[in-house]
Protein backbone atom coordinates (compact mmCIF):
# COMPACT_ATOMS: atom_id res chain seq x y z
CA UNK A 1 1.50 -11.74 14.26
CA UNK A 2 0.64 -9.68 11.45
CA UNK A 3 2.77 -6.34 10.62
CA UNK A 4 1.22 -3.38 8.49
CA UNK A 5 3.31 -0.32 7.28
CA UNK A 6 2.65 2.18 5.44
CA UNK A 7 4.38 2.65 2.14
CA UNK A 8 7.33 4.69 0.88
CA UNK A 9 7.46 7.43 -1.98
CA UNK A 10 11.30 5.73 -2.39
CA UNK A 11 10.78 2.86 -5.20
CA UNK A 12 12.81 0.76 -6.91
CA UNK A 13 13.88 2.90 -10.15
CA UNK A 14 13.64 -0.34 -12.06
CA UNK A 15 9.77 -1.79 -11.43
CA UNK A 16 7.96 -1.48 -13.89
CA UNK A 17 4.15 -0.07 -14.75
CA UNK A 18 1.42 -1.68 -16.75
CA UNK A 19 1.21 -0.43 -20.64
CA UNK A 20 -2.15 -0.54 -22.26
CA UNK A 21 -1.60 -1.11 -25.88
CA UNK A 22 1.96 -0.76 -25.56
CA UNK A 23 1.89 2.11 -23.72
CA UNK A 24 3.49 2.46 -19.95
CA UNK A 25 1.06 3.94 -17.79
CA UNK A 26 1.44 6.36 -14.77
CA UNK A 27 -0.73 5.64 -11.98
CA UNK A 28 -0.95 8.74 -9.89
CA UNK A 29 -3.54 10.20 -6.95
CA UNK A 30 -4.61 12.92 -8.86
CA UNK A 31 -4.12 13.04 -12.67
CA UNK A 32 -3.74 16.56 -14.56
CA UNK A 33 -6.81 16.89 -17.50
CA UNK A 34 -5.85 15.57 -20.70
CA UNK A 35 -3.03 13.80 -19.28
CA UNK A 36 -3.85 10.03 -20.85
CA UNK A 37 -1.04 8.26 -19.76
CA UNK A 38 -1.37 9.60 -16.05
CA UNK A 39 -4.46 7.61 -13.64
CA UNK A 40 -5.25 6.76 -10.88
CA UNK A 41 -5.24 3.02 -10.05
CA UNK A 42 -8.97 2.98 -9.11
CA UNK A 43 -9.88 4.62 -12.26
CA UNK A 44 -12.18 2.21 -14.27
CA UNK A 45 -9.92 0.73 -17.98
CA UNK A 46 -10.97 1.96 -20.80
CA UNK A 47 -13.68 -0.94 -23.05
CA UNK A 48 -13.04 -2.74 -19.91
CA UNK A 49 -16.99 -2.81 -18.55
CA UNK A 50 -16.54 -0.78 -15.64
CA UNK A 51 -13.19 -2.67 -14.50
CA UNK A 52 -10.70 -0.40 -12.68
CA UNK A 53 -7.02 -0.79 -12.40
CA UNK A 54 -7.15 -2.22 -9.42
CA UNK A 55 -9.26 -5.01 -10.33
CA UNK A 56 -6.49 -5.70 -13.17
CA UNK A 57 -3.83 -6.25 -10.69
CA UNK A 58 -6.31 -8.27 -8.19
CA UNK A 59 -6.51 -10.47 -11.18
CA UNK A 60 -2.92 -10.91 -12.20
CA UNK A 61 -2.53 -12.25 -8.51
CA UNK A 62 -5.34 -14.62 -8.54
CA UNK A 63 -7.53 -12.49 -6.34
CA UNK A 64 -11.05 -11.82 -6.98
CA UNK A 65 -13.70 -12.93 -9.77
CA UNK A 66 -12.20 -11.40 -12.67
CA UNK A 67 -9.44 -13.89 -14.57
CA UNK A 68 -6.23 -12.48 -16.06
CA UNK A 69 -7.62 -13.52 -19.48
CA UNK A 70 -10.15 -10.77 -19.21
CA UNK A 71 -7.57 -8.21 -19.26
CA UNK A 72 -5.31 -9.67 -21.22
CA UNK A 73 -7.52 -9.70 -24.20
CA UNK A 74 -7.48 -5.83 -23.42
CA UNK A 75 -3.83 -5.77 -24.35
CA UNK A 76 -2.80 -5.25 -21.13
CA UNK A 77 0.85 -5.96 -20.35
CA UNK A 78 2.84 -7.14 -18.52
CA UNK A 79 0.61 -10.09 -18.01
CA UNK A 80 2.86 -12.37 -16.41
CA UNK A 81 3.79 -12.25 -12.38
CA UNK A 82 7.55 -12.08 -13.20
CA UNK A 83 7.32 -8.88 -14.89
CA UNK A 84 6.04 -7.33 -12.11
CA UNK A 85 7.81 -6.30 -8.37
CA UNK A 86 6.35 -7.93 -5.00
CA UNK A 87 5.23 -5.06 -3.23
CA UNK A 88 7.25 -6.13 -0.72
CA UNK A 89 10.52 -5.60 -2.98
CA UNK A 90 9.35 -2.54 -4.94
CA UNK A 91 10.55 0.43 -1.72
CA UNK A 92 13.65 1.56 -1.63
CA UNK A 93 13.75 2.15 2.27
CA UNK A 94 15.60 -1.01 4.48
CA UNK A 95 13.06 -1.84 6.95
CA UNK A 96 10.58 -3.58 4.53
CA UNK A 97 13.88 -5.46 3.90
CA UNK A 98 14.38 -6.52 7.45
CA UNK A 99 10.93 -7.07 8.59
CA UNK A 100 10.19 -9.68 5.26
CA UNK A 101 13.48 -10.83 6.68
CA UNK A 102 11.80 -11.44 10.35
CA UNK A 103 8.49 -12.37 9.50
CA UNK A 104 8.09 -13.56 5.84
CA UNK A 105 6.25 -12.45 2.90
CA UNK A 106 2.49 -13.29 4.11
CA UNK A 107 2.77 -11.93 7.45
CA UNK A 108 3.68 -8.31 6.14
CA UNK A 109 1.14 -6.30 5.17
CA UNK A 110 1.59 -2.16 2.99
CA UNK A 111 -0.85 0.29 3.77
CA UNK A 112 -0.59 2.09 0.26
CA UNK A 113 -2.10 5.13 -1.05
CA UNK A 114 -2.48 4.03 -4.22
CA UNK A 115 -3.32 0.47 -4.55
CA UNK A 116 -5.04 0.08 -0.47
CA UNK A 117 -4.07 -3.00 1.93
CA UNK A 118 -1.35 -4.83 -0.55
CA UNK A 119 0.26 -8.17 1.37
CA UNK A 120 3.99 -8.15 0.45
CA UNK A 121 4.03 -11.02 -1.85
CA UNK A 122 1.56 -9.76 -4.40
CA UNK A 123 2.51 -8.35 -7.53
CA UNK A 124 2.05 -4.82 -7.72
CA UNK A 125 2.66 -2.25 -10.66
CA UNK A 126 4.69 1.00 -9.96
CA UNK A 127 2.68 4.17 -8.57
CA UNK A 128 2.91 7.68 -7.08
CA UNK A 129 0.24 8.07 -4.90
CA UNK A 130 0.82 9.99 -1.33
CA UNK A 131 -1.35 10.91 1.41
CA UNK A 132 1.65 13.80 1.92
CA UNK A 133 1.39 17.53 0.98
CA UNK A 134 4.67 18.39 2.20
CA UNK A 135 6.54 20.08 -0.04
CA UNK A 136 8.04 18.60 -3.23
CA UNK A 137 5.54 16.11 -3.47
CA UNK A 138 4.11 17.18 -7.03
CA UNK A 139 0.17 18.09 -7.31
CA UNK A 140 -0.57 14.80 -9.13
CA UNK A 141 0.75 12.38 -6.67
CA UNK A 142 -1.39 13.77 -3.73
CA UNK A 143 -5.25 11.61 -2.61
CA UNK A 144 -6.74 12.87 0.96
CA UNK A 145 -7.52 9.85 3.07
CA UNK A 146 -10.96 10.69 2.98
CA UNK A 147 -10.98 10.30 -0.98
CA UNK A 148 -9.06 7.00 -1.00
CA UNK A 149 -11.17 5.61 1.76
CA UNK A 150 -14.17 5.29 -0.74
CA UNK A 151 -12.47 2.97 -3.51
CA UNK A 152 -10.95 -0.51 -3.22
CA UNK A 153 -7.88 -2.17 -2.06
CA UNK A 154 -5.69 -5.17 -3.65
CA UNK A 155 -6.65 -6.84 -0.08
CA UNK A 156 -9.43 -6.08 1.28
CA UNK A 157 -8.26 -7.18 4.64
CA UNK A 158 -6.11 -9.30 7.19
CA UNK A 159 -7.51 -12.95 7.24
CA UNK A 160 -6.96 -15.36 10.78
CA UNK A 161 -7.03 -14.21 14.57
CA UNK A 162 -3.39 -12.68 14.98
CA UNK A 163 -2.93 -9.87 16.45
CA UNK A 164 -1.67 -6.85 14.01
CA UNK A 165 0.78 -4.45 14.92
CA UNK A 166 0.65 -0.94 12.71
CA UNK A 167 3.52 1.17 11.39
CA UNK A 168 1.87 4.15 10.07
CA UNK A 169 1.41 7.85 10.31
CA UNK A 170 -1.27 9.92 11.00
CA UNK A 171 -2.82 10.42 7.79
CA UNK A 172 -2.31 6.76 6.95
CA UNK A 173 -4.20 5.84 9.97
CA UNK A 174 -7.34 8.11 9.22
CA UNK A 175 -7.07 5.65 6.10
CA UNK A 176 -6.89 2.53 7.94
CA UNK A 177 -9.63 3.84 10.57
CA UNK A 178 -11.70 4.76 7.56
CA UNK A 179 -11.10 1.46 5.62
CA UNK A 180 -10.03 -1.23 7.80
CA UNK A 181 -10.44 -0.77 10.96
CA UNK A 182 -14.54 -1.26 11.52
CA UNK A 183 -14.03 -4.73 10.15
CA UNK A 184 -10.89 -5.64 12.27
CA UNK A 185 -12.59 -4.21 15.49
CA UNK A 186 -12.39 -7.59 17.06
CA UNK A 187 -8.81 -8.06 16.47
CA UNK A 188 -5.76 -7.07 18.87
CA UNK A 189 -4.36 -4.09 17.31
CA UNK A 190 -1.01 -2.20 18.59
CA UNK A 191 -0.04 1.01 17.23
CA UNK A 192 3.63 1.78 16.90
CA UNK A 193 3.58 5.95 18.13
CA UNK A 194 6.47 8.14 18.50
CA UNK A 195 4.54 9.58 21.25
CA UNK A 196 1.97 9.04 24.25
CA UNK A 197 -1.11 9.47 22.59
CA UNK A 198 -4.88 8.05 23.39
CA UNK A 199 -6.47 6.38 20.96
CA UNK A 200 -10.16 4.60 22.08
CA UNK A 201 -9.91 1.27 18.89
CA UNK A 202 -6.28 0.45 19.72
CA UNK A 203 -3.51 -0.29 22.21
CA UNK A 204 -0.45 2.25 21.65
CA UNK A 205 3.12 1.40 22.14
CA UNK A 206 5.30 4.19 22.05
CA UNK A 207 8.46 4.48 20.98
CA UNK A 208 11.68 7.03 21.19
CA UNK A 209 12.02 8.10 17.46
CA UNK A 210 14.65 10.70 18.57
CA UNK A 211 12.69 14.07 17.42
CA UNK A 212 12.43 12.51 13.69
CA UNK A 213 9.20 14.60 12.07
CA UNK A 214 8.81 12.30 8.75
CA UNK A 215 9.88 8.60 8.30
CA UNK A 216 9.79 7.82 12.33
CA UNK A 217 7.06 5.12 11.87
CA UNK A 218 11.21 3.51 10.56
CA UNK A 219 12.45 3.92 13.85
CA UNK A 220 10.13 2.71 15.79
CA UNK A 221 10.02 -0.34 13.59
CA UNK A 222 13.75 -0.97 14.17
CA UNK A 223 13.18 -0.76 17.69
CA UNK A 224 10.45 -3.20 17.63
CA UNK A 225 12.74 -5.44 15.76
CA UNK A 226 15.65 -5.12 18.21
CA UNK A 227 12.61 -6.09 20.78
CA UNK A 228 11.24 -9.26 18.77
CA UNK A 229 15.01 -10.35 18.14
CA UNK A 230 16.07 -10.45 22.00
């Protein structure tokens, strides 16, 4: 069983960023003009041939054909894994606490606006990057799904045969339909719902989130818990 949830605009206060020469960087959705230490995680490193962000952090965690040398001789720190939150550590909110707790570090999967499909154990620099307009989310933090849906993820999928149950809200799903769900088409996929809904790719389970209009995709994650724990 594979679990996939989408991330939280609560972080840890204390993860850290990436500096380029020394300098902490921002990575945001949608960067104000002139503002250099402000980007967005697929934006491609300065010298770095074409390299984006994203291809950094796939290389700190031993993913893809880029080594971490490469961007280390770019000055890019930190460089080493310890410096750096597991995604699965880096939100504030309890139930990516108790659902490592129930099924483990490589069976947990964030859907992330920033940095795409990130399993739980890789490293992961801190971001602001939201699929939400609601208000108080600032300008710069916002992506539509539509724009994230054409650059790359830390993961670029869910390896094996086991079926994959989502946590996520609407917009996060247009992501996921957009992104991950063509190639996963063959897969058992249940969607978690706060209500009855019809959806043609996937089986829905819905659940009683009590009225909640934001953060229910946490109830009805609690309540699946309760279920797997009986």
């Amino acid at each position: 069983m594979k679990i996939v949830i989408q991330c939280a605009g609560a972080k840890n206060e204390s993860a850290p960023s990436l500096c380029l020469h020394g300098n902490p960087l921002k990575f945001v959705g949608n960067p104000r003009a002139g503002a250099l230490d402000c980007i967005c995680p697929w934006d491609t490193i300065p010298g770095g041939n074409a390299l984006t962000w994203i291809d950094c952090v796939r290389a700190f965690n031993n993913l893809g054909n880029s080594p971490a040398a490469v961007f280390r001789a770019m000055d890019i720190t930190p460089i080493h894994h310890e410096d750096l939150y597991q995604c699965g550590a880096l939100y504030s909110p309890h139930i990516y606490e108790q659902l490592l707790g129930k099924f483990g570090l490589v069976d947990v999967y964030i859907l992330s606006a920033g940095w795409g499909l990130i399993r739980a154990d890789r490293f992961v620099p801190n971001y602001n990057v939201t699929f939400s307009n609601a208000q108080g989310v600032p300008t710069s933090a916002r992506v539509t799904p539509d724009e994230r849906a054409g650059h790359p993820s830390i993961d670029e999928g869910i390896l094996g045969t086991d079926e994959i149950h989502l946590f996520i809200s609407q917009k996060y799903l247009a992501y996921w339909n957009l992104t991950f769900g063509p190639q996963l088409a063959t897969r058992k996929i249940i969607l978690h719902w706060y209500k009855p809904s019809v959806f043609s790719t996937v089986q829905v389970e819905t659940h009683d989130c009590r009225g909640r209009k934001t953060n229910w995709h946490y109830t009805a994650a609690q309540q699946f818990l309760v279920a797997e724990n009986r």
